[in-house]
C-alpha atoms as a PDB file:
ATOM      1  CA  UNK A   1      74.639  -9.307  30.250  1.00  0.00           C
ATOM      2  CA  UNK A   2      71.728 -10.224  27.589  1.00  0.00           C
ATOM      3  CA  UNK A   3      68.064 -10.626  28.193  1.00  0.00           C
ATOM      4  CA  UNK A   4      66.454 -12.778  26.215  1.00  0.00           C
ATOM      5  CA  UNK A   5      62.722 -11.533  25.758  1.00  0.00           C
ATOM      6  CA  UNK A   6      60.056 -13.556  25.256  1.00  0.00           C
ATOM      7  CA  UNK A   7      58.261 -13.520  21.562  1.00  0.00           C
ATOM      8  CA  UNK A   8      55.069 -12.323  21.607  1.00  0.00           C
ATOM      9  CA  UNK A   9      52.285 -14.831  21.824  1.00  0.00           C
ATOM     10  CA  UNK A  10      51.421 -15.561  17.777  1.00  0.00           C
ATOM     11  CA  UNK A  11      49.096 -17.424  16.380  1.00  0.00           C
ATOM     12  CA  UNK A  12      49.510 -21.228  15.713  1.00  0.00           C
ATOM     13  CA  UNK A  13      47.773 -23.108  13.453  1.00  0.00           C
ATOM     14  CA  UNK A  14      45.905 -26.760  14.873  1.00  0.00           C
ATOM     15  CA  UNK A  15      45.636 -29.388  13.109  1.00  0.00           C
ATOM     16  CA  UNK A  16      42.625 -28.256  10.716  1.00  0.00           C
ATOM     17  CA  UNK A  17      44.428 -25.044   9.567  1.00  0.00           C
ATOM     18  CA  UNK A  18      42.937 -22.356  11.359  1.00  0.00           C
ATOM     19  CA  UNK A  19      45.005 -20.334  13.476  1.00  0.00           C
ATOM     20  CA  UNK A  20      43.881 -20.128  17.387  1.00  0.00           C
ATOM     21  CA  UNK A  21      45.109 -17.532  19.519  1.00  0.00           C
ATOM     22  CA  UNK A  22      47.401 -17.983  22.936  1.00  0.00           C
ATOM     23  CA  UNK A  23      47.811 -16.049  26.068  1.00  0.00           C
ATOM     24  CA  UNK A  24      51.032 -15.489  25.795  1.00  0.00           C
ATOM     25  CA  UNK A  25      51.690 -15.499  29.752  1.00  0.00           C
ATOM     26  CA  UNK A  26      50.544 -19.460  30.158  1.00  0.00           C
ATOM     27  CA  UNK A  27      50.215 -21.069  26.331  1.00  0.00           C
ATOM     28  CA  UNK A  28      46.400 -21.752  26.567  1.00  0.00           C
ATOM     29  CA  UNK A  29      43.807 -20.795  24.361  1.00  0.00           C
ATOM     30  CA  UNK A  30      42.021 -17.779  24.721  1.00  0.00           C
ATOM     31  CA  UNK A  31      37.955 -17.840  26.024  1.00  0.00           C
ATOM     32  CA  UNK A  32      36.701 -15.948  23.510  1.00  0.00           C
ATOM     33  CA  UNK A  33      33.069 -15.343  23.982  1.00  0.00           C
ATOM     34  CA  UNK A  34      31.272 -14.543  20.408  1.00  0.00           C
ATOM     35  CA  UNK A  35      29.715 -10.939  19.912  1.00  0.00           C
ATOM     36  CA  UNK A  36      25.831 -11.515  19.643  1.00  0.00           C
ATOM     37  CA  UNK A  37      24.014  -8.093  18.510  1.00  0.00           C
ATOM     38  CA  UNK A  38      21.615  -6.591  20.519  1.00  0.00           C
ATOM     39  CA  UNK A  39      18.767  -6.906  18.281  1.00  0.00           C
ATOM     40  CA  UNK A  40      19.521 -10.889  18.102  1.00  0.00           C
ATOM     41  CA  UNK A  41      19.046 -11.086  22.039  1.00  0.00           C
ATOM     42  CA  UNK A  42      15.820  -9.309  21.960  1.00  0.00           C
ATOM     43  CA  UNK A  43      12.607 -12.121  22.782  1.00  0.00           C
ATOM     44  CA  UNK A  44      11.285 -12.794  18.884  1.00  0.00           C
ATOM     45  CA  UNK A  45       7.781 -12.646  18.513  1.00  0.00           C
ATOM     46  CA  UNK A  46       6.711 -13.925  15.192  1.00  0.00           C
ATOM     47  CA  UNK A  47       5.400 -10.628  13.365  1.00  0.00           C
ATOM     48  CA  UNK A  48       1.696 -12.595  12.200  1.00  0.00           C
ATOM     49  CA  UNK A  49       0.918 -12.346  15.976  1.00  0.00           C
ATOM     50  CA  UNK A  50       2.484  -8.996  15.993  1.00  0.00           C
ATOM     51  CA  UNK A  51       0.051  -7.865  13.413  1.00  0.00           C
ATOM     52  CA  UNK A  52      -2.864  -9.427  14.909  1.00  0.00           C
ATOM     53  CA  UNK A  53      -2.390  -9.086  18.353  1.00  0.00           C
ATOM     54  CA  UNK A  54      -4.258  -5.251  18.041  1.00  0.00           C
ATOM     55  CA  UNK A  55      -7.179  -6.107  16.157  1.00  0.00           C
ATOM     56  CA  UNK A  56      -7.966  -9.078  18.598  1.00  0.00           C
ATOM     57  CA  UNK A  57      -7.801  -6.511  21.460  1.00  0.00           C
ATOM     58  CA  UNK A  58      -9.842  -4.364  19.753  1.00  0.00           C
ATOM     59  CA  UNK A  59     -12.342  -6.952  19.214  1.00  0.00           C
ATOM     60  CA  UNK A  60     -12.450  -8.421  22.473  1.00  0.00           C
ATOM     61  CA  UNK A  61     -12.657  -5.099  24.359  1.00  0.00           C
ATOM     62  CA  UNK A  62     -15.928  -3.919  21.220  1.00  0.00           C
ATOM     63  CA  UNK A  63     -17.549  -7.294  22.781  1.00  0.00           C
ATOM     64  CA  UNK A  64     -17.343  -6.592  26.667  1.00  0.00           C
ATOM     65  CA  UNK A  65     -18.634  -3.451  25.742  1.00  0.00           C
ATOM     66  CA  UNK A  66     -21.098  -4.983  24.087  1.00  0.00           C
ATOM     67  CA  UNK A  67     -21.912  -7.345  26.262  1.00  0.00           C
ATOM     68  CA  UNK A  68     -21.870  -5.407  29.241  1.00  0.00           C
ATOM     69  CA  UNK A  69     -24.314  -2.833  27.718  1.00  0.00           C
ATOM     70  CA  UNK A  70     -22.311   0.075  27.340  1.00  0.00           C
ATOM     71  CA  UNK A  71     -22.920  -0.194  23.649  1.00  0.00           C
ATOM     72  CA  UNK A  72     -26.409  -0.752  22.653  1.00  0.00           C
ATOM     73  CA  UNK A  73     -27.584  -2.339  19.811  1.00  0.00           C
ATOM     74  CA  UNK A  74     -29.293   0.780  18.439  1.00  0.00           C
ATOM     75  CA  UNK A  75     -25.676   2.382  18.421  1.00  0.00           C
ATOM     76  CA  UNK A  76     -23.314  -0.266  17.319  1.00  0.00           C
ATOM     77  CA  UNK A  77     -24.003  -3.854  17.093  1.00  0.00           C
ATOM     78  CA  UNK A  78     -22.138  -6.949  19.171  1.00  0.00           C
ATOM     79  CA  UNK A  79     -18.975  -8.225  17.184  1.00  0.00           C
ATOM     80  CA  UNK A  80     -20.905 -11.814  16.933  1.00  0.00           C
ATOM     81  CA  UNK A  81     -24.114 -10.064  15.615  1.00  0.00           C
ATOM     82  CA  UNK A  82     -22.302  -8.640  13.009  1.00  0.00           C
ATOM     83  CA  UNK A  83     -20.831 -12.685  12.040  1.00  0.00           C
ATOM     84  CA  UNK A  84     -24.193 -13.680  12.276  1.00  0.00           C
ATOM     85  CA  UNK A  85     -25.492 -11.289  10.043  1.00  0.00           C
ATOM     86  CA  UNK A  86     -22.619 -11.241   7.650  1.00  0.00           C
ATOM     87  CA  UNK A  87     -22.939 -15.051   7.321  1.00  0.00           C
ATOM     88  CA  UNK A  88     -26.868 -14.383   6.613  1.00  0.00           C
ATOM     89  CA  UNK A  89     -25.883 -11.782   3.839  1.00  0.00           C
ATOM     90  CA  UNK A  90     -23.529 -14.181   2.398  1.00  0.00           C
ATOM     91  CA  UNK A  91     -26.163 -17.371   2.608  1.00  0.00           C
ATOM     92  CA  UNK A  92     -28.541 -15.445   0.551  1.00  0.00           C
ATOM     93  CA  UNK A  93     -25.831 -14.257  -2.131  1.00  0.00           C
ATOM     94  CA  UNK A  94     -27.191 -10.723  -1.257  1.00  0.00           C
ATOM     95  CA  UNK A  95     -23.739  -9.761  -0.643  1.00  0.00           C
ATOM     96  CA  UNK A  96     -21.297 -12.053  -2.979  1.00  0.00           C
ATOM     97  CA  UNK A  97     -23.310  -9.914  -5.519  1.00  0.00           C
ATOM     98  CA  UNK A  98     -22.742  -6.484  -4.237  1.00  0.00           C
ATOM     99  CA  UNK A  99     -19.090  -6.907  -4.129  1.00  0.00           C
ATOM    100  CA  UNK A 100     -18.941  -8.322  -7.847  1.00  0.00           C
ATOM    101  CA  UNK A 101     -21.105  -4.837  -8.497  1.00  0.00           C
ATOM    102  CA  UNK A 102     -18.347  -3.019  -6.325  1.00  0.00           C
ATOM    103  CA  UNK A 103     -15.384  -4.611  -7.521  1.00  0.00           C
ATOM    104  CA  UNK A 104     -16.417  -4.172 -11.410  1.00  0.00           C
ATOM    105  CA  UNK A 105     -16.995  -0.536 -10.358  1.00  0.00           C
ATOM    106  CA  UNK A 106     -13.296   0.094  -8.775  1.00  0.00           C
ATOM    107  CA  UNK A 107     -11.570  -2.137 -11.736  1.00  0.00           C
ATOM    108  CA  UNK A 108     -13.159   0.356 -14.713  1.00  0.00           C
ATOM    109  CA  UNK A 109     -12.247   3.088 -12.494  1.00  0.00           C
ATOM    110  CA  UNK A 110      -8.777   2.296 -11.905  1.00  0.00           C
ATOM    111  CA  UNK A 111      -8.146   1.304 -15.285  1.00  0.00           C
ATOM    112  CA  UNK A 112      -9.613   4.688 -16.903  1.00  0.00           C
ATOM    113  CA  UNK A 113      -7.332   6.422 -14.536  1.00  0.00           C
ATOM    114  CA  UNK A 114      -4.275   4.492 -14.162  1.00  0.00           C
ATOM    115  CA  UNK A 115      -4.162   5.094 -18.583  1.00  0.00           C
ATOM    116  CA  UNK A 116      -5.540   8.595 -17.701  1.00  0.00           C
ATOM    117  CA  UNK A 117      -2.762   9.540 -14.715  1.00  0.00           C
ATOM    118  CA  UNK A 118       0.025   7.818 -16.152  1.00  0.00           C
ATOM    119  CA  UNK A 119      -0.331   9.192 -19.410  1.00  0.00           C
ATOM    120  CA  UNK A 120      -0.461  12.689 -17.823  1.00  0.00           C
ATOM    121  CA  UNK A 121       2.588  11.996 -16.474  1.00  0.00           C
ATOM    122  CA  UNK A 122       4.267  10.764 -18.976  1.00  0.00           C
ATOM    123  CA  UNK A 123       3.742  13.954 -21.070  1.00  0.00           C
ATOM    124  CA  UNK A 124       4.247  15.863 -18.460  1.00  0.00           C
ATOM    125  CA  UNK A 125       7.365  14.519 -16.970  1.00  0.00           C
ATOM    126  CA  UNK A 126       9.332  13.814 -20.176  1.00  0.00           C
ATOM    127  CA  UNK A 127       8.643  16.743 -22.123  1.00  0.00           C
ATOM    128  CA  UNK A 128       8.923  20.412 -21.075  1.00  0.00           C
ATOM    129  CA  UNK A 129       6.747  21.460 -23.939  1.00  0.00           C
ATOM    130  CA  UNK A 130       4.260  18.651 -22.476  1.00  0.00           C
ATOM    131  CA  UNK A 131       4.535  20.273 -19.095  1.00  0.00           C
ATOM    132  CA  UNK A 132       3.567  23.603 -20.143  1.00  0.00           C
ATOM    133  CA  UNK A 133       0.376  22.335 -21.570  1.00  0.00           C
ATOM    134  CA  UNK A 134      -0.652  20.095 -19.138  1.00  0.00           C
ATOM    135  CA  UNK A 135       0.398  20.520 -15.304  1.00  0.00           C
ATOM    136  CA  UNK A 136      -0.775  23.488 -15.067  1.00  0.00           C
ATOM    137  CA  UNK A 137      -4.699  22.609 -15.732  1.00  0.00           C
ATOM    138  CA  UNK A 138      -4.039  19.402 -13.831  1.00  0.00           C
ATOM    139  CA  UNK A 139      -3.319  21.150 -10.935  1.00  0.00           C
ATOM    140  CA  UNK A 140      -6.148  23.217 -11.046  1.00  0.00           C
ATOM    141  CA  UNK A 141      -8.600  20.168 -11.720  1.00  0.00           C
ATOM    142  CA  UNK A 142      -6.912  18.377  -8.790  1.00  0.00           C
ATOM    143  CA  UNK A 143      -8.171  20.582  -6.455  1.00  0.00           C
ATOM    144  CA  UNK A 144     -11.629  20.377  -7.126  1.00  0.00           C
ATOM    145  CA  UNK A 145     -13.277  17.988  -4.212  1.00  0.00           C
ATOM    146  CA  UNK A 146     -14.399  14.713  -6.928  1.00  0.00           C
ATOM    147  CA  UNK A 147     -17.053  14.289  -4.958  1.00  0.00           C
ATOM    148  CA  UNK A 148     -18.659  17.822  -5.245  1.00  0.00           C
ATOM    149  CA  UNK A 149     -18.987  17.100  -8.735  1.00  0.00           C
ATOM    150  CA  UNK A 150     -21.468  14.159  -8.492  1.00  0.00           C
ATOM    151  CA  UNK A 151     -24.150  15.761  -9.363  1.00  0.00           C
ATOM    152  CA  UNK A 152     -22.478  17.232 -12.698  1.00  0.00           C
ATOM    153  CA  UNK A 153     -21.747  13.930 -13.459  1.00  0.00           C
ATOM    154  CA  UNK A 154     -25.207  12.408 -13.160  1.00  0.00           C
ATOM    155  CA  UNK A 155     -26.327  15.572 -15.290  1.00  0.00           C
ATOM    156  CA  UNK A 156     -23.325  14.508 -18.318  1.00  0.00           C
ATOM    157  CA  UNK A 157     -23.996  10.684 -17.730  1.00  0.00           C
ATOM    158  CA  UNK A 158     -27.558   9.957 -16.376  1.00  0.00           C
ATOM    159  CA  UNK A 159     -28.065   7.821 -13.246  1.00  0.00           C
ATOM    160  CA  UNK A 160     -26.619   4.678 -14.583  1.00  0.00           C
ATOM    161  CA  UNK A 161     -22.747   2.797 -13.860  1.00  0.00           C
ATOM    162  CA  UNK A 162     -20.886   6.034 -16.109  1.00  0.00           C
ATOM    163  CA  UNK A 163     -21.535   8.316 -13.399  1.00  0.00           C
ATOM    164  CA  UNK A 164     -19.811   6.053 -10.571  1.00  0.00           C
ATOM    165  CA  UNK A 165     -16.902   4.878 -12.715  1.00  0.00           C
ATOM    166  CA  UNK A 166     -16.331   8.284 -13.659  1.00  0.00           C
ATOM    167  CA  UNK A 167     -16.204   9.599 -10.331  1.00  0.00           C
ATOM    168  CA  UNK A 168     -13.868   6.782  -9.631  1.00  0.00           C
ATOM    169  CA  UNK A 169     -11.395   7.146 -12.530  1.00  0.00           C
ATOM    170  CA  UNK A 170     -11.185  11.010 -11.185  1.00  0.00           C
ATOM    171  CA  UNK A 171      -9.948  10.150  -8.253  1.00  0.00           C
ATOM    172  CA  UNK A 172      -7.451   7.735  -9.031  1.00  0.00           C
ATOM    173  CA  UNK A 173      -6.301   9.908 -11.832  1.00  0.00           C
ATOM    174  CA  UNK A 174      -4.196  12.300  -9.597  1.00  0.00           C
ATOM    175  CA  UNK A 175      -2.781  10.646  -7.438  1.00  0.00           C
ATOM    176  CA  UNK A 176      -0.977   8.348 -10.051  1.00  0.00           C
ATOM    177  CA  UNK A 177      -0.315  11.944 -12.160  1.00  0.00           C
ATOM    178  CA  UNK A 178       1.670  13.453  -8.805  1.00  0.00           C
ATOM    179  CA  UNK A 179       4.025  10.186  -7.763  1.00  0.00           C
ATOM    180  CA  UNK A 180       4.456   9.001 -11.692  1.00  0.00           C
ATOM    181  CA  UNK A 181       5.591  12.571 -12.539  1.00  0.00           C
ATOM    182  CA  UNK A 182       7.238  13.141  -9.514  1.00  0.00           C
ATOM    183  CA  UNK A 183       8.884  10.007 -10.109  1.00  0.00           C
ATOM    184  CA  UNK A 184      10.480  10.882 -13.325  1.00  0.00           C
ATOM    185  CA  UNK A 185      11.385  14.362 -12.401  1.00  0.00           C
ATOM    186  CA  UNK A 186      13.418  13.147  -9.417  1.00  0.00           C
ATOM    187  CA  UNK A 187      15.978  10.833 -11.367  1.00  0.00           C
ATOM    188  CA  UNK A 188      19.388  11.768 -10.555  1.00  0.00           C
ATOM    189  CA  UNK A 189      20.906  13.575 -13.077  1.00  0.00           C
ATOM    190  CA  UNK A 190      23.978  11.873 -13.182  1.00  0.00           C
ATOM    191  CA  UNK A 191      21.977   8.885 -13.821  1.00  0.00           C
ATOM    192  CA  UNK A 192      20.897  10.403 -17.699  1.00  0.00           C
ATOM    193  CA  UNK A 193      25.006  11.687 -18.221  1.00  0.00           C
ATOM    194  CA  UNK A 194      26.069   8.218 -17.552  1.00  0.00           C
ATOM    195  CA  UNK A 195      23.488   6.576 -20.115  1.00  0.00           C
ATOM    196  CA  UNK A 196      24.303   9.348 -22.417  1.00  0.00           C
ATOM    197  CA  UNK A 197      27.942   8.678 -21.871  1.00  0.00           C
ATOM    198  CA  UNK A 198      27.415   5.324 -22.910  1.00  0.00           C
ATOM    199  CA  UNK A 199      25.854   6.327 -26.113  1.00  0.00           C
ATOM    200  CA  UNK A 200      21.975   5.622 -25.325  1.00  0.00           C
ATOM    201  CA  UNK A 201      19.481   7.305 -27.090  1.00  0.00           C
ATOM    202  CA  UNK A 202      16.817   9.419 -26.384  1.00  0.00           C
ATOM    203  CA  UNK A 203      13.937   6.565 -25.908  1.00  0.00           C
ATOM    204  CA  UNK A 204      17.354   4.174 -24.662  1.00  0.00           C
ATOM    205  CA  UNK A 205      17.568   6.754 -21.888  1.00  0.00           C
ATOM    206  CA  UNK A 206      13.371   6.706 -21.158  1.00  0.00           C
ATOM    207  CA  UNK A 207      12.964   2.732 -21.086  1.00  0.00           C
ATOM    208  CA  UNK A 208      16.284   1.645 -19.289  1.00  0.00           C
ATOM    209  CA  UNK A 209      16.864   5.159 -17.173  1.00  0.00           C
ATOM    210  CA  UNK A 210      13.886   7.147 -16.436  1.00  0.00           C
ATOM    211  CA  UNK A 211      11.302   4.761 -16.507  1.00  0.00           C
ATOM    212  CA  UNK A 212      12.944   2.213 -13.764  1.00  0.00           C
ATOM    213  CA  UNK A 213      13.885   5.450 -12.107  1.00  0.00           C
ATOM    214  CA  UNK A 214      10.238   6.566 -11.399  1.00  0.00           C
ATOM    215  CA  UNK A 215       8.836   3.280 -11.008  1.00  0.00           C
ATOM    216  CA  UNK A 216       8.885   3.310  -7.465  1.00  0.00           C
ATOM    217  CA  UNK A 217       7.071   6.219  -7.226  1.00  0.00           C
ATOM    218  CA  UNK A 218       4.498   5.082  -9.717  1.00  0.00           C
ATOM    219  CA  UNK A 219       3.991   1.958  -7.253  1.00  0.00           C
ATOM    220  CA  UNK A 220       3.583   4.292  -4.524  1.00  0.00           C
ATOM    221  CA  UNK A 221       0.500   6.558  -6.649  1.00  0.00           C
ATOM    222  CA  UNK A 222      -0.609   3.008  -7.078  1.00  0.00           C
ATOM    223  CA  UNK A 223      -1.576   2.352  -3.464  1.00  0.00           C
ATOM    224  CA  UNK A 224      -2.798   6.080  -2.916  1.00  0.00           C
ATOM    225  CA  UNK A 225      -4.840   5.820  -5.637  1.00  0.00           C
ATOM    226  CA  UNK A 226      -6.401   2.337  -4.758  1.00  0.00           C
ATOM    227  CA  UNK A 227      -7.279   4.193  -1.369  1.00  0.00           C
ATOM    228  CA  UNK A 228      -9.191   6.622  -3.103  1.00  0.00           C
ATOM    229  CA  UNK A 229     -10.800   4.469  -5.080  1.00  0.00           C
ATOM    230  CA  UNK A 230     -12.358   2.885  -2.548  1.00  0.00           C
ATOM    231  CA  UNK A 231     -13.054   6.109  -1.115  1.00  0.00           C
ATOM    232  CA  UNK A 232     -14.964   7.279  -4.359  1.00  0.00           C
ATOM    233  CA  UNK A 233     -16.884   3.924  -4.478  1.00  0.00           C
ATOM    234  CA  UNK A 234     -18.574   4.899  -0.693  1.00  0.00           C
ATOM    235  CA  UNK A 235     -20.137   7.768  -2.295  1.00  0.00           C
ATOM    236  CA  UNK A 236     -20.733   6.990  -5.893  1.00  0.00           C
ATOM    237  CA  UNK A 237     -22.727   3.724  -4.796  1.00  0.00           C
ATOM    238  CA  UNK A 238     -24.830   6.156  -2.241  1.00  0.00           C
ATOM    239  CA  UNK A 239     -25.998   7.985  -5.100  1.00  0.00           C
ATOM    240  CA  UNK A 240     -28.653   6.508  -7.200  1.00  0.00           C
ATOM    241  CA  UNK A 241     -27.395   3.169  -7.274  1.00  0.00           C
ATOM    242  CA  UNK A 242     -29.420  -0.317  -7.260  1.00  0.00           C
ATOM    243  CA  UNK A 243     -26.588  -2.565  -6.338  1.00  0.00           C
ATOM    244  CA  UNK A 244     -23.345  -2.670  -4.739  1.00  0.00           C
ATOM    245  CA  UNK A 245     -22.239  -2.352  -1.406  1.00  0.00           C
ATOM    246  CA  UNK A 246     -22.894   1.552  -0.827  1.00  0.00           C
ATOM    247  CA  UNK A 247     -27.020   0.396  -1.795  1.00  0.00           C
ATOM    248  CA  UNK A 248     -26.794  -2.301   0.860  1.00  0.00           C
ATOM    249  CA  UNK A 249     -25.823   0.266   3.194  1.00  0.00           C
ATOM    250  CA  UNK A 250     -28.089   2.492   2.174  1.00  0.00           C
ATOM    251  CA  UNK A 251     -31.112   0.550   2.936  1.00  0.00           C
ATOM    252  CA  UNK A 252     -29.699  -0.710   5.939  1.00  0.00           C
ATOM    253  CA  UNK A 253     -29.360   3.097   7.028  1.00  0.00           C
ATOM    254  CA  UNK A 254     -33.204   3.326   6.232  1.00  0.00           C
ATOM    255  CA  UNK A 255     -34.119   0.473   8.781  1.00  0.00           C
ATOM    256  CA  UNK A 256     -31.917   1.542  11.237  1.00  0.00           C
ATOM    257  CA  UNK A 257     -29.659  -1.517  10.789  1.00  0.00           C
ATOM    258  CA  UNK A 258     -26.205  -0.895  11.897  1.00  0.00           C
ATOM    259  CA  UNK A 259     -24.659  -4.526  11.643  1.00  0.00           C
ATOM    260  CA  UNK A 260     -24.946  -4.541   8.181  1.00  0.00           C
ATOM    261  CA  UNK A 261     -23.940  -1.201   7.973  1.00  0.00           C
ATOM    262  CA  UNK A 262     -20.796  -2.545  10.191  1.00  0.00           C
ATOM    263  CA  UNK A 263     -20.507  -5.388   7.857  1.00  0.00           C
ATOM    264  CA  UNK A 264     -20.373  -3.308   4.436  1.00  0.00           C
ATOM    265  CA  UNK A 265     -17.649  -1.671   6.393  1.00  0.00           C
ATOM    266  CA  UNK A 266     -15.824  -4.524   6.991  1.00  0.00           C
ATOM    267  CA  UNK A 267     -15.744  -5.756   3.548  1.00  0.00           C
ATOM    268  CA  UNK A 268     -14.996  -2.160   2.298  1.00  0.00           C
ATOM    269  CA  UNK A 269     -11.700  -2.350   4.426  1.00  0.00           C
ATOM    270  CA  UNK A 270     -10.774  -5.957   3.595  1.00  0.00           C
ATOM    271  CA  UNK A 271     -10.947  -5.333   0.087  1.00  0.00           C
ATOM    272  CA  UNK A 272      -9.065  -2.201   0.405  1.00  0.00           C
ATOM    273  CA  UNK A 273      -6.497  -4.182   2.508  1.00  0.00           C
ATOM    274  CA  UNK A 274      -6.647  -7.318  -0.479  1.00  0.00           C
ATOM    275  CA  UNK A 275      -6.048  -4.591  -2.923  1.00  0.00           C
ATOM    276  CA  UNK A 276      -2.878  -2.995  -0.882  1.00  0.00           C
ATOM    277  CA  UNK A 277      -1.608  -6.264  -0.348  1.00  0.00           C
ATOM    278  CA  UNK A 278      -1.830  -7.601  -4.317  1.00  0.00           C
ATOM    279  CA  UNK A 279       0.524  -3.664  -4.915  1.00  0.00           C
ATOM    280  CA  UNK A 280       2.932  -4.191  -2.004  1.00  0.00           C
ATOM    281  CA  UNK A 281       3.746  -7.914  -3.819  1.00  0.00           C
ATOM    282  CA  UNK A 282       3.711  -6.160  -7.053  1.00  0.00           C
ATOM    283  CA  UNK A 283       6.724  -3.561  -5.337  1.00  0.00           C
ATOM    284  CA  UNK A 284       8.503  -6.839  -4.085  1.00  0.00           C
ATOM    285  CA  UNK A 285       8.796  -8.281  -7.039  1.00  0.00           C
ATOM    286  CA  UNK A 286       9.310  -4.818  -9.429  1.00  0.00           C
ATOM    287  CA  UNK A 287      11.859  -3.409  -6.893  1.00  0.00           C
ATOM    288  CA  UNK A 288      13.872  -6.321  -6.529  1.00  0.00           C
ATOM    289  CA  UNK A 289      16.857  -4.179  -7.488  1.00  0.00           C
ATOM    290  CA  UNK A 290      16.581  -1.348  -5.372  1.00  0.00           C
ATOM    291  CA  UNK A 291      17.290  -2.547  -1.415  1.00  0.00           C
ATOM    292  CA  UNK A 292      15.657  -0.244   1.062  1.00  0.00           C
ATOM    293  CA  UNK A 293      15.263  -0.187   4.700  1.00  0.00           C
ATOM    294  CA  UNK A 294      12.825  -2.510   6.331  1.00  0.00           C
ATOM    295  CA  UNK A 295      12.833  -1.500   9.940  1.00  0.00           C
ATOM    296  CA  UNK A 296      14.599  -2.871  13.035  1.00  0.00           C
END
């Protein structure tokens, strides 16, 4: 006595050519459902309202403060007093002309140290004989607070722009020494046997190896150091200067104004953030090789 058994259910192809699969108890098509990820059910808020969606509530909460007196005036100045008064600043061209003064300031600076740091770096990182020389007294010099040598700069330069740019270019100078170094030290080894495998040269190896190896962290130095920069600039422009935004501030401190003291402190973090936001690009378009993670 035979049994016949039943083939297993197989797929058949329809009439376009792609194969659907059958229950094989009654013939029909399965229900397939499709898999969706997690993170693509989620609600998407678009990330601009993401981003802005803090400093709003920051703002709004400064002005019911404000407005229901639990911040005076004397101590901190309504969020529309400080628009009306930054408007007045910029009518006048009082303060379109400090942050020319400012901005001129943190450009010599940065480019002083960026040649200064890198350099450093470069001596540093690709020669051993150039490390021996020159880390050592960096590292010293780096930590000596810039700022406490102000006044040994005003004695070397006098009281006019040499003193603030060179207060500047010292702090952007280490920074870029640390990641650019850092950088060039941490290419993987097996990186420089496969270019000397393929028969690359010494300066072969630097420019198409080590170079693109370190580059992110140079980027990285880059942002740290425009940070500082910015940092520096708040206290070289409160010493002895006749423009720029620290002087504004400085006389505003005299008369007790604190909404334009709240105003140079706006544009001192909005040209910080400009500045952040011209390197990040920079990284996007540098680093178009090198995929990394960019959160969930």
């Amino acid at each position: 006595m035979s049994i016949s058994h039943a083939p297993p259910s197989s797929p058949e192809p329809d009439i376009s050519g792609i194969s659907i699969s059958k229950d094989a108890g009654t013939g029909r098509p399965l229900d397939l459902q499709p898999v969706v990820p997690a993170s693509s059910r989620r609600l998407r808020i678009p990330r601009w309202l993401r981003r802005t969606a803090g400093p709003i509530l920051l703002l709004a909460l400064w002005q019911a403060l404000s407005a229901t007196g639990v911040l005076t005036a004397d101590v901190l100045a309504s969020p529309g007093r400080i628009a009306q008064v930054g408007w007045d600043l910029v009518s006048d061209g009082s303060l379109p002309s400090a942050m020319g003064t400012s901005l001129r300031r943190v450009a010599f600076g940065l480019l002083f140290g960026t040649v200064i740091g890198t350099g450093l770096a470069l001596v540093s990182g690709l020669f051993r004989s150039g490390e021996d020389l020159v880390d050592a007294p960096v590292q010293m010099l780096r930590t000596v607070p810039f700022v406490g040598l102000i006044p040994l700069f005003i004695i070397w330069f006098g009281i006019g722009e040499a003193p603030k740019i060179a207060i500047i270019t010292l702090g952007v100078t280490f920074p870029l020494y640390l990641n650019v170094y850092a950088g060039i030290r941490g290419v993987d080894a097996q990186l420089i046997e496969a270019g000397e495998s393929l028969g690359l040269s010494r300066w072969g190896l630097v420019r198409h190896v080590v170079l693109p190896g370190a580059l992110p962290g140079a980027l990285t130095g880059l942002r740290y150091s425009l940070g500082i920069a910015w940092l520096a600039l708040v206290f070289a422009e409160q010493v002895n200067a006749d423009a720029g935004i620290g002087f504004l501030m400085v006389q505003a401190r005299d008369f007790l104004r604190t909404d334009v003291i709240v105003v140079c402190l706006i544009v001192y973090a909005f040209l910080g953030l400009l500045a952040d936001f011209i390197v990040r690009s920079l990284e996007r378009l540098l680093l178009q090789w090198r995929p990394t993670f960019t959160g969930r």
